[in-house]
PDB file of N, CA and C in Angstrom:
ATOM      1  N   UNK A   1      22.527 169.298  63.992  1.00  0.00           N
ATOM      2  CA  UNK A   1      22.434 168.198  64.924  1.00  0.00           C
ATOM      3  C   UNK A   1      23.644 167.267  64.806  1.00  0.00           C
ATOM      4  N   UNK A   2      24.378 167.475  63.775  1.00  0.00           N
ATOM      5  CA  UNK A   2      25.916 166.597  63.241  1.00  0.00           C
ATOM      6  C   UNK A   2      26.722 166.604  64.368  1.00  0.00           C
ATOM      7  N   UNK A   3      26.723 167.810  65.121  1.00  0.00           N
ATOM      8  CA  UNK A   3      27.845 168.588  65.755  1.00  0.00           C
ATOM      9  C   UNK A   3      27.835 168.196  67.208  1.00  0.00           C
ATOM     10  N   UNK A   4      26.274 167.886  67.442  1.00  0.00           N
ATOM     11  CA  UNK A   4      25.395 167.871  68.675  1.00  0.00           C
ATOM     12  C   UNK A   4      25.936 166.039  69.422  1.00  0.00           C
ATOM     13  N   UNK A   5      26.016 165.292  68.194  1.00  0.00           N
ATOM     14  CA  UNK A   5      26.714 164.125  68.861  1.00  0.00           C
ATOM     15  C   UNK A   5      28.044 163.937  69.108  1.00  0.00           C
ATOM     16  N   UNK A   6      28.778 164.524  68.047  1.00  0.00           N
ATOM     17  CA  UNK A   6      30.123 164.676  68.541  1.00  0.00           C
ATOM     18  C   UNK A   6      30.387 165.299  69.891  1.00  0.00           C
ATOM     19  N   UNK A   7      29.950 166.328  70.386  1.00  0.00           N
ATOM     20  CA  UNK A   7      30.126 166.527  71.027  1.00  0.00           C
ATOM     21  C   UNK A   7      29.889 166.187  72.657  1.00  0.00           C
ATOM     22  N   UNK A   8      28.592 165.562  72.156  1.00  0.00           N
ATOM     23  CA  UNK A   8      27.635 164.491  73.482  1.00  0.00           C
ATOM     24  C   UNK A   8      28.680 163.769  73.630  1.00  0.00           C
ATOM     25  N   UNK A   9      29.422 162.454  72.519  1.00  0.00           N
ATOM     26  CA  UNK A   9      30.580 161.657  72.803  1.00  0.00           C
ATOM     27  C   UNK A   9      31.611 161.740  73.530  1.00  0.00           C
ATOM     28  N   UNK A  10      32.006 163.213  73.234  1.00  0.00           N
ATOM     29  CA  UNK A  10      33.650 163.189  74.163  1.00  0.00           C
ATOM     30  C   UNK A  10      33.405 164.110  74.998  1.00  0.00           C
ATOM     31  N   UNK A  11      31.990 165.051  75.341  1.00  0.00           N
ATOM     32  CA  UNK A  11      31.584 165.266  76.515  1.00  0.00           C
ATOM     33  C   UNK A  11      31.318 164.529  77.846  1.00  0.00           C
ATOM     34  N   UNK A  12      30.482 163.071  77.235  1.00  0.00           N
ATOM     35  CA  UNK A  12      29.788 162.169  78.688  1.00  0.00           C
ATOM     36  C   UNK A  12      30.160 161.092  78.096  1.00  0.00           C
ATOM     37  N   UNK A  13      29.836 160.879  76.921  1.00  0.00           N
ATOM     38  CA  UNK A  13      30.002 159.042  77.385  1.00  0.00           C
ATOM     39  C   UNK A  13      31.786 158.864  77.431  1.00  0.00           C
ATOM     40  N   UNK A  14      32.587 159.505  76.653  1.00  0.00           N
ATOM     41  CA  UNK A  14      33.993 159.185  77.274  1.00  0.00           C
ATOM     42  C   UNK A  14      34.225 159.361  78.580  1.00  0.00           C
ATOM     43  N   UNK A  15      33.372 159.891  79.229  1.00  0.00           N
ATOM     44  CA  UNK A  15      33.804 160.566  80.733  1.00  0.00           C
ATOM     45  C   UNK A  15      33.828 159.312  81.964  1.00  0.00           C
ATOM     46  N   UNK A  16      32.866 158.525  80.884  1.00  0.00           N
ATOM     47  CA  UNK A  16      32.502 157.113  82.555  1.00  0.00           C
ATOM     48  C   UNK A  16      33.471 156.321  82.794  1.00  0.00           C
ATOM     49  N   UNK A  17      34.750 156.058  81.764  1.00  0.00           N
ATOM     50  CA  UNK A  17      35.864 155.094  82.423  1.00  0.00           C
ATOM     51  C   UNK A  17      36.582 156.429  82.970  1.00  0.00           C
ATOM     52  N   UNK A  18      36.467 157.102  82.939  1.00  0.00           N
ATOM     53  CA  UNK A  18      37.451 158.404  83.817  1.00  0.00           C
ATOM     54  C   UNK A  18      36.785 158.645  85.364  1.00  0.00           C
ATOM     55  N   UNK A  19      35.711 158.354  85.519  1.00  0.00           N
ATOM     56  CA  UNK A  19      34.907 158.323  86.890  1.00  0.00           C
ATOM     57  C   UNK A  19      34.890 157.002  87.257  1.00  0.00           C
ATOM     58  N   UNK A  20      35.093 155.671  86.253  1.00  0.00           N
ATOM     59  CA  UNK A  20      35.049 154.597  87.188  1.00  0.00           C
ATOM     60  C   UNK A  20      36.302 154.394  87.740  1.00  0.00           C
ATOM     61  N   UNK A  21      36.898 154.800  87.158  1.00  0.00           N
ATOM     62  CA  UNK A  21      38.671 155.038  87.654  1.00  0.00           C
ATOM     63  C   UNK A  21      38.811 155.797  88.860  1.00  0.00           C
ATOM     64  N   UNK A  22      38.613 157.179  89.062  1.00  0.00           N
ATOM     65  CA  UNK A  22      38.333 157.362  90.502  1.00  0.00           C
ATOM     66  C   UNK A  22      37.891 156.962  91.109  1.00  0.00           C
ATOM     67  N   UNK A  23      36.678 156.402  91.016  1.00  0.00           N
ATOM     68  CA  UNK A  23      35.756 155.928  91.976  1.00  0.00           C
ATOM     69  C   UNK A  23      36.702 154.845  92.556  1.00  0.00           C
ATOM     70  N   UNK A  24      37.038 153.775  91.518  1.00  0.00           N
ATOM     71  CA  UNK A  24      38.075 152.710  91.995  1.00  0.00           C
ATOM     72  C   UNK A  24      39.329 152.701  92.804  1.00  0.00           C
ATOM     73  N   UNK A  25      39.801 154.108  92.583  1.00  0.00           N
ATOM     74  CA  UNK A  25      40.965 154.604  93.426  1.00  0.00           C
ATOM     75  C   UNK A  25      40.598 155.096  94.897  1.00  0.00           C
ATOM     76  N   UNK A  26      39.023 155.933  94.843  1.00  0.00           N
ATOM     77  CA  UNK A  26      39.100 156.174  95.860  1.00  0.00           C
ATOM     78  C   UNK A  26      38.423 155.024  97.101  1.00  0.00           C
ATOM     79  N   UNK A  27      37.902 153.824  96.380  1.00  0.00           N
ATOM     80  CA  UNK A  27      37.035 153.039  97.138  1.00  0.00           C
ATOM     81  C   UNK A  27      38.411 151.925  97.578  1.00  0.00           C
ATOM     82  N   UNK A  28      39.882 151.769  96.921  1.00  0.00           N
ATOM     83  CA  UNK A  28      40.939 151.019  96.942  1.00  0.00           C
ATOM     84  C   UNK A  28      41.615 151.788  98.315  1.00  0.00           C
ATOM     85  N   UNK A  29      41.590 153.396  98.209  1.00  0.00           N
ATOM     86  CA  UNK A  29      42.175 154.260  99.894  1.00  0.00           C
ATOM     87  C   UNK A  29      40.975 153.858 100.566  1.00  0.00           C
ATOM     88  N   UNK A  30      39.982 153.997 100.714  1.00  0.00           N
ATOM     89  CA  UNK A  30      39.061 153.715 101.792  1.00  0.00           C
ATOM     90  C   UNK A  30      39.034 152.421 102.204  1.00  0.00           C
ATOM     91  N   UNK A  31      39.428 150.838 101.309  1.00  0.00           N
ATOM     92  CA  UNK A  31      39.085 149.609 102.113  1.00  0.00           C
ATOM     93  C   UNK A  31      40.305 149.606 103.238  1.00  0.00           C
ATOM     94  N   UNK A  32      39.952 148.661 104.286  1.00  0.00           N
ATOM     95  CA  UNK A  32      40.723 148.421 105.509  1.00  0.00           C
ATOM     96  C   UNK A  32      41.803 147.582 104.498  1.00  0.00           C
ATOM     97  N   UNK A  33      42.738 147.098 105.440  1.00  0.00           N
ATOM     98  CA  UNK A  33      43.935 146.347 104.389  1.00  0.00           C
ATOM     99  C   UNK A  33      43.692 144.989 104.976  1.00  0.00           C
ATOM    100  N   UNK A  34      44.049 143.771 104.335  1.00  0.00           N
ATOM    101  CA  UNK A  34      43.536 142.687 104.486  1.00  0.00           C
ATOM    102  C   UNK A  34      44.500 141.819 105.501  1.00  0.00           C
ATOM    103  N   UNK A  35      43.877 141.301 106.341  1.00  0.00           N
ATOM    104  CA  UNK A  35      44.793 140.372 107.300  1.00  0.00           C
ATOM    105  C   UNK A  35      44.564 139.031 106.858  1.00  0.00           C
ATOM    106  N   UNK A  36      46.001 138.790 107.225  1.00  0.00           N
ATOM    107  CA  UNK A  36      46.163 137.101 106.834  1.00  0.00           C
ATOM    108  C   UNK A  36      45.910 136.453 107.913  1.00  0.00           C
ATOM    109  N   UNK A  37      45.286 135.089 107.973  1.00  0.00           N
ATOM    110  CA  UNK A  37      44.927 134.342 109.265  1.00  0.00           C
ATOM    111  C   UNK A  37      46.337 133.901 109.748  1.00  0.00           C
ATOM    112  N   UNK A  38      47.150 133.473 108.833  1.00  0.00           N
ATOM    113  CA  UNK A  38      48.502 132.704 109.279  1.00  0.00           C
ATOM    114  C   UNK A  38      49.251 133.760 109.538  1.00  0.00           C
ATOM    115  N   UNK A  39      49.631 134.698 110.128  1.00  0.00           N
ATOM    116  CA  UNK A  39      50.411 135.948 110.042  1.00  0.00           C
ATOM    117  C   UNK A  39      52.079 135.557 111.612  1.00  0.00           C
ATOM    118  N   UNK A  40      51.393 134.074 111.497  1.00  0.00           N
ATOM    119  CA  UNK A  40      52.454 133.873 112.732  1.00  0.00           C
ATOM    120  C   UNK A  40      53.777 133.591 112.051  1.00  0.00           C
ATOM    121  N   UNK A  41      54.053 132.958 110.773  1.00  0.00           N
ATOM    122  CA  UNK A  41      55.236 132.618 110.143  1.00  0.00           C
ATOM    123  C   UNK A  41      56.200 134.701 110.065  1.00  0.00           C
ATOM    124  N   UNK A  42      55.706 135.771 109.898  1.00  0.00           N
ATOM    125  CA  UNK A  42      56.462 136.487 109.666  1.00  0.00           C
ATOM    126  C   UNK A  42      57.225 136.408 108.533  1.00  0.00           C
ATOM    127  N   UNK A  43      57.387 137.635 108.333  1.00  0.00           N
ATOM    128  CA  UNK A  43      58.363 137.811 106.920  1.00  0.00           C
ATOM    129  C   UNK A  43      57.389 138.191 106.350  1.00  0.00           C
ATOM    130  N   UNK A  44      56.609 137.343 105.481  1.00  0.00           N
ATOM    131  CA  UNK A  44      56.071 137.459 103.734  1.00  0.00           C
ATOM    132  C   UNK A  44      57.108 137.141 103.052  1.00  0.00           C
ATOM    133  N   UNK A  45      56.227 136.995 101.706  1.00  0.00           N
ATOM    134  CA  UNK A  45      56.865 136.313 100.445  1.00  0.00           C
ATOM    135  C   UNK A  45      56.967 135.094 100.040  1.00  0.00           C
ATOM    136  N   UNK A  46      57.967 134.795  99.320  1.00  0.00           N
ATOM    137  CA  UNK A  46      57.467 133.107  99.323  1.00  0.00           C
ATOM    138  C   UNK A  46      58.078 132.246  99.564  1.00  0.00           C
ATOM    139  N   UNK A  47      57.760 130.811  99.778  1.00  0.00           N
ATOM    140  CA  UNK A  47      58.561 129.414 100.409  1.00  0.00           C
ATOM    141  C   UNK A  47      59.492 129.077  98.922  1.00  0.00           C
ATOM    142  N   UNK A  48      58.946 129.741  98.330  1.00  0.00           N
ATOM    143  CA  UNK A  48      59.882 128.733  96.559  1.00  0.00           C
ATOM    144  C   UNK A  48      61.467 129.126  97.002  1.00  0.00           C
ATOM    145  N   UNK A  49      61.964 129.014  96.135  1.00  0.00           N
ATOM    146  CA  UNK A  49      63.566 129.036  96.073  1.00  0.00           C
ATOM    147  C   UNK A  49      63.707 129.559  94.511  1.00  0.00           C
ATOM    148  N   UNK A  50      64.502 130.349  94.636  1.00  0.00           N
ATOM    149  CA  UNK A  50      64.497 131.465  93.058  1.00  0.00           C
ATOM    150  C   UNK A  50      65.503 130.332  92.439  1.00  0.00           C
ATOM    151  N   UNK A  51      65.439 130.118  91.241  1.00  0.00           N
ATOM    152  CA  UNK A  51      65.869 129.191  90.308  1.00  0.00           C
ATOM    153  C   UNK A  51      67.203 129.411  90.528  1.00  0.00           C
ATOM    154  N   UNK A  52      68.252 128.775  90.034  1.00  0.00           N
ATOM    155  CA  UNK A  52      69.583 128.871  90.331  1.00  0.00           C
ATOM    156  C   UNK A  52      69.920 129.265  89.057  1.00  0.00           C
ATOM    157  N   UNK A  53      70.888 130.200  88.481  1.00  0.00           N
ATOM    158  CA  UNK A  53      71.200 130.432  87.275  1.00  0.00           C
ATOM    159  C   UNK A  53      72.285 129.530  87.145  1.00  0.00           C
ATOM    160  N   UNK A  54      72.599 129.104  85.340  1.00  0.00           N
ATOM    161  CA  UNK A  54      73.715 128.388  85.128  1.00  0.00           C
ATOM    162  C   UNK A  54      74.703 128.533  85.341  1.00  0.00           C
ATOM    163  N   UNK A  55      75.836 127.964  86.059  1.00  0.00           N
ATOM    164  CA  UNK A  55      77.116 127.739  86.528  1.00  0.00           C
ATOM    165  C   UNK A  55      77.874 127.797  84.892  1.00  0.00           C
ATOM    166  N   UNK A  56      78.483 128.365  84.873  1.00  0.00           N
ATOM    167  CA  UNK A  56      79.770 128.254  83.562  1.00  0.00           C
ATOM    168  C   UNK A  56      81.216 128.049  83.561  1.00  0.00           C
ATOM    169  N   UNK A  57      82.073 126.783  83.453  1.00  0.00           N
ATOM    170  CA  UNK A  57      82.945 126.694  83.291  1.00  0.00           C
ATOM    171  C   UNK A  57      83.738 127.601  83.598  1.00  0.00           C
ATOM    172  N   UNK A  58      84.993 127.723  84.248  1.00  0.00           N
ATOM    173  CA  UNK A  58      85.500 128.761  85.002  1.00  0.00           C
ATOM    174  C   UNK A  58      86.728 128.870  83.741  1.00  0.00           C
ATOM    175  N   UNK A  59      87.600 129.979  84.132  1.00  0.00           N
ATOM    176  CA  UNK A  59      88.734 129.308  82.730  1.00  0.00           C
ATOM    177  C   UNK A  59      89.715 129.273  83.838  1.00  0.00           C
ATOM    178  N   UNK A  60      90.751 128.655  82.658  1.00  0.00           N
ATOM    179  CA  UNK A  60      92.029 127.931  83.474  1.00  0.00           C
ATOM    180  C   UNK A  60      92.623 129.127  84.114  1.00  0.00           C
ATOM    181  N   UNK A  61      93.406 128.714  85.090  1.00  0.00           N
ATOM    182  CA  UNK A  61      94.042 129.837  85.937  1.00  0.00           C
ATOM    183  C   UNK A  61      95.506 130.156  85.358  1.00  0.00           C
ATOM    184  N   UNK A  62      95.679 131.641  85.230  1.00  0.00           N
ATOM    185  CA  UNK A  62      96.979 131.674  84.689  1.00  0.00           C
ATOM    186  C   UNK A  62      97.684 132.370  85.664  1.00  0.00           C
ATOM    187  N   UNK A  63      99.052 132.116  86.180  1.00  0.00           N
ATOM    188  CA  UNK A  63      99.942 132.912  87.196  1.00  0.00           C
ATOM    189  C   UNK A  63     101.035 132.114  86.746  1.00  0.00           C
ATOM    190  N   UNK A  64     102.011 132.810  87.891  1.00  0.00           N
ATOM    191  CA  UNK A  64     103.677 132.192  87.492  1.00  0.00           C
ATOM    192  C   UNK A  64     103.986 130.666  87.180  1.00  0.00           C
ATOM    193  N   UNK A  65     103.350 130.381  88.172  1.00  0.00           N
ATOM    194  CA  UNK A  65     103.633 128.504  88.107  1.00  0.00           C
ATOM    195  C   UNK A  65     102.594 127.879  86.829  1.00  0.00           C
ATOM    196  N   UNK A  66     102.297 128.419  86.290  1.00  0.00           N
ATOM    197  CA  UNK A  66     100.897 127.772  85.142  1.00  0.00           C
ATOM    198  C   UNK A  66     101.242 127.825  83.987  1.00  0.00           C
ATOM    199  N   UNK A  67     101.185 127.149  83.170  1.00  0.00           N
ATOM    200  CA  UNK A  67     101.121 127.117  81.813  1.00  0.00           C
ATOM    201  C   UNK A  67     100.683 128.189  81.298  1.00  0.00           C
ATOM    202  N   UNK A  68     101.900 128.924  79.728  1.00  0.00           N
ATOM    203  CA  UNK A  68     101.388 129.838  79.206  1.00  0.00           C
ATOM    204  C   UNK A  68     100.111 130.122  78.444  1.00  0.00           C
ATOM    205  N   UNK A  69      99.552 131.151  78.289  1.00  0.00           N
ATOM    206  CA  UNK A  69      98.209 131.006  77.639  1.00  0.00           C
ATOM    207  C   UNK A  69      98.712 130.292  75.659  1.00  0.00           C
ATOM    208  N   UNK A  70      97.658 129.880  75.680  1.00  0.00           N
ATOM    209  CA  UNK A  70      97.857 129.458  74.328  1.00  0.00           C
ATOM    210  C   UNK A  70      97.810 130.981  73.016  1.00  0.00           C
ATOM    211  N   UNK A  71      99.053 130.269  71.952  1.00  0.00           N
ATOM    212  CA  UNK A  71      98.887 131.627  71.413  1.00  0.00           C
ATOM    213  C   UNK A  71      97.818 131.531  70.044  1.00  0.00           C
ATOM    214  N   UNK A  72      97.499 133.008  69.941  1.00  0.00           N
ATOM    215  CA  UNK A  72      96.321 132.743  69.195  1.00  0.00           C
ATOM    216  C   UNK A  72      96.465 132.297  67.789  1.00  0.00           C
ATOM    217  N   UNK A  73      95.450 132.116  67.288  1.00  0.00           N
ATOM    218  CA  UNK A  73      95.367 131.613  65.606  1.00  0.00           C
ATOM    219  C   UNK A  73      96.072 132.581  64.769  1.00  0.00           C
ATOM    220  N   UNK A  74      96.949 132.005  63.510  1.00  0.00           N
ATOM    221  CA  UNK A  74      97.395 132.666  62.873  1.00  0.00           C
ATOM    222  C   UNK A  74      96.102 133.422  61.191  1.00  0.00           C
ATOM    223  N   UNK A  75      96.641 134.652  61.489  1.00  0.00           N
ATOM    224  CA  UNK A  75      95.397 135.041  60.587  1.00  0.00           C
ATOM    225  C   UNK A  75      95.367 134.755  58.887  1.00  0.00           C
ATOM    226  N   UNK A  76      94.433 134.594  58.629  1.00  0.00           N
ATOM    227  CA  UNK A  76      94.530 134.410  57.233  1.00  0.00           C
ATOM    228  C   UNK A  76      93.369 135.310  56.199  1.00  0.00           C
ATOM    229  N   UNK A  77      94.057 136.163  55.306  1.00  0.00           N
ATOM    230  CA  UNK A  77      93.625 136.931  54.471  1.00  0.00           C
ATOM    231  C   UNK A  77      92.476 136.475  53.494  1.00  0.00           C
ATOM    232  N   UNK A  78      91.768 136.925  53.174  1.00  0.00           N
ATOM    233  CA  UNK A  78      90.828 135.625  51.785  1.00  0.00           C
ATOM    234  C   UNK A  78      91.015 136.928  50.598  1.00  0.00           C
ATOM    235  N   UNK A  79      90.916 136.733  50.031  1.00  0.00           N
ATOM    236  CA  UNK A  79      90.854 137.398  48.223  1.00  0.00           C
ATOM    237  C   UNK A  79      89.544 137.452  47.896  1.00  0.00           C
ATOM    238  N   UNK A  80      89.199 138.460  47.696  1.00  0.00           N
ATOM    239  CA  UNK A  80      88.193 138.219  46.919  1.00  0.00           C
ATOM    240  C   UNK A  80      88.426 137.768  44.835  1.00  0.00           C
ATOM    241  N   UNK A  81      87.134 137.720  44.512  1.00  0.00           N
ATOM    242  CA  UNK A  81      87.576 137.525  42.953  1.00  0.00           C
ATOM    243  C   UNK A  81      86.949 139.232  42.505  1.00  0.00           C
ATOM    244  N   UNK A  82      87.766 139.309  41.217  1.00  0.00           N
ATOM    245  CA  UNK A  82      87.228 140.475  41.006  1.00  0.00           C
ATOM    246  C   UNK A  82      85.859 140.105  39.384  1.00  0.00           C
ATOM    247  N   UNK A  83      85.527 141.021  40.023  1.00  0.00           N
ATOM    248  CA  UNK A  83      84.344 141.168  39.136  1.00  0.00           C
ATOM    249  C   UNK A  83      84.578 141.984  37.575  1.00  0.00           C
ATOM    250  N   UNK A  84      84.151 141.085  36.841  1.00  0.00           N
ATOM    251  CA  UNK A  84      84.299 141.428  34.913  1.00  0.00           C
ATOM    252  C   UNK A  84      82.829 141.833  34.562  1.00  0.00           C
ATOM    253  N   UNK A  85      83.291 142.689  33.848  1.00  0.00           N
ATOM    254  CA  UNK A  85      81.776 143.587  33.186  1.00  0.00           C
ATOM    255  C   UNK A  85      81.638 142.600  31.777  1.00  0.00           C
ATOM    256  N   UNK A  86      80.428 142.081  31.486  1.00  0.00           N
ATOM    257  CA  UNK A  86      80.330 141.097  30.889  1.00  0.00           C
ATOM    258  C   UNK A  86      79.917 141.616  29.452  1.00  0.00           C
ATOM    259  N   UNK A  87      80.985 142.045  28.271  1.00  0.00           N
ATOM    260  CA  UNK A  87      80.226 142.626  26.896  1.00  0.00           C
ATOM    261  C   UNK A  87      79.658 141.518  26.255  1.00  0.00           C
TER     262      UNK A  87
END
């Protein structure tokens, strides 16, 4: 009888969200599609205004008549220290 529920489990009772799922799909093709009362504006979508993304500083313009670009940083090496084995 061990065997007898396992198998009842993933025979039927797993089976009912797999049938309410069709059922839901097929009762979602069968409804009519919904009309809007206001349908005189046209279009769809929405009245908002999509956020404006941040503007960023443009860089300076470089051509013949302009100032040369600045030259870059001079590099500098670092040392490390060396490491002593401590007797």
């Amino acid at each position: 009888m061990e065997g007898f529920w396992a198998i009842f489990w993933l025979g039927v009772i797993l089976k009912v969200p797999v049938l309410f799922a069709l059922w839901l799909v097929w009762y979602a093709i069968r409804a009519e599609p919904a009309t809007d009362a206001d349908s005189s504006r046209g279009g769809g979508g929405s009245d908002r205004h999509p956020p404006s993304l941040p503007r960023h500083p443009r860089p300076p313009r470089r051509g013949p008549h302009a100032e040369p670009a600045p030259r870059s940083p001079s590099r500098v090496r670092v040392t490390a220290r060396r490491l002593t084995r401590a007797r």
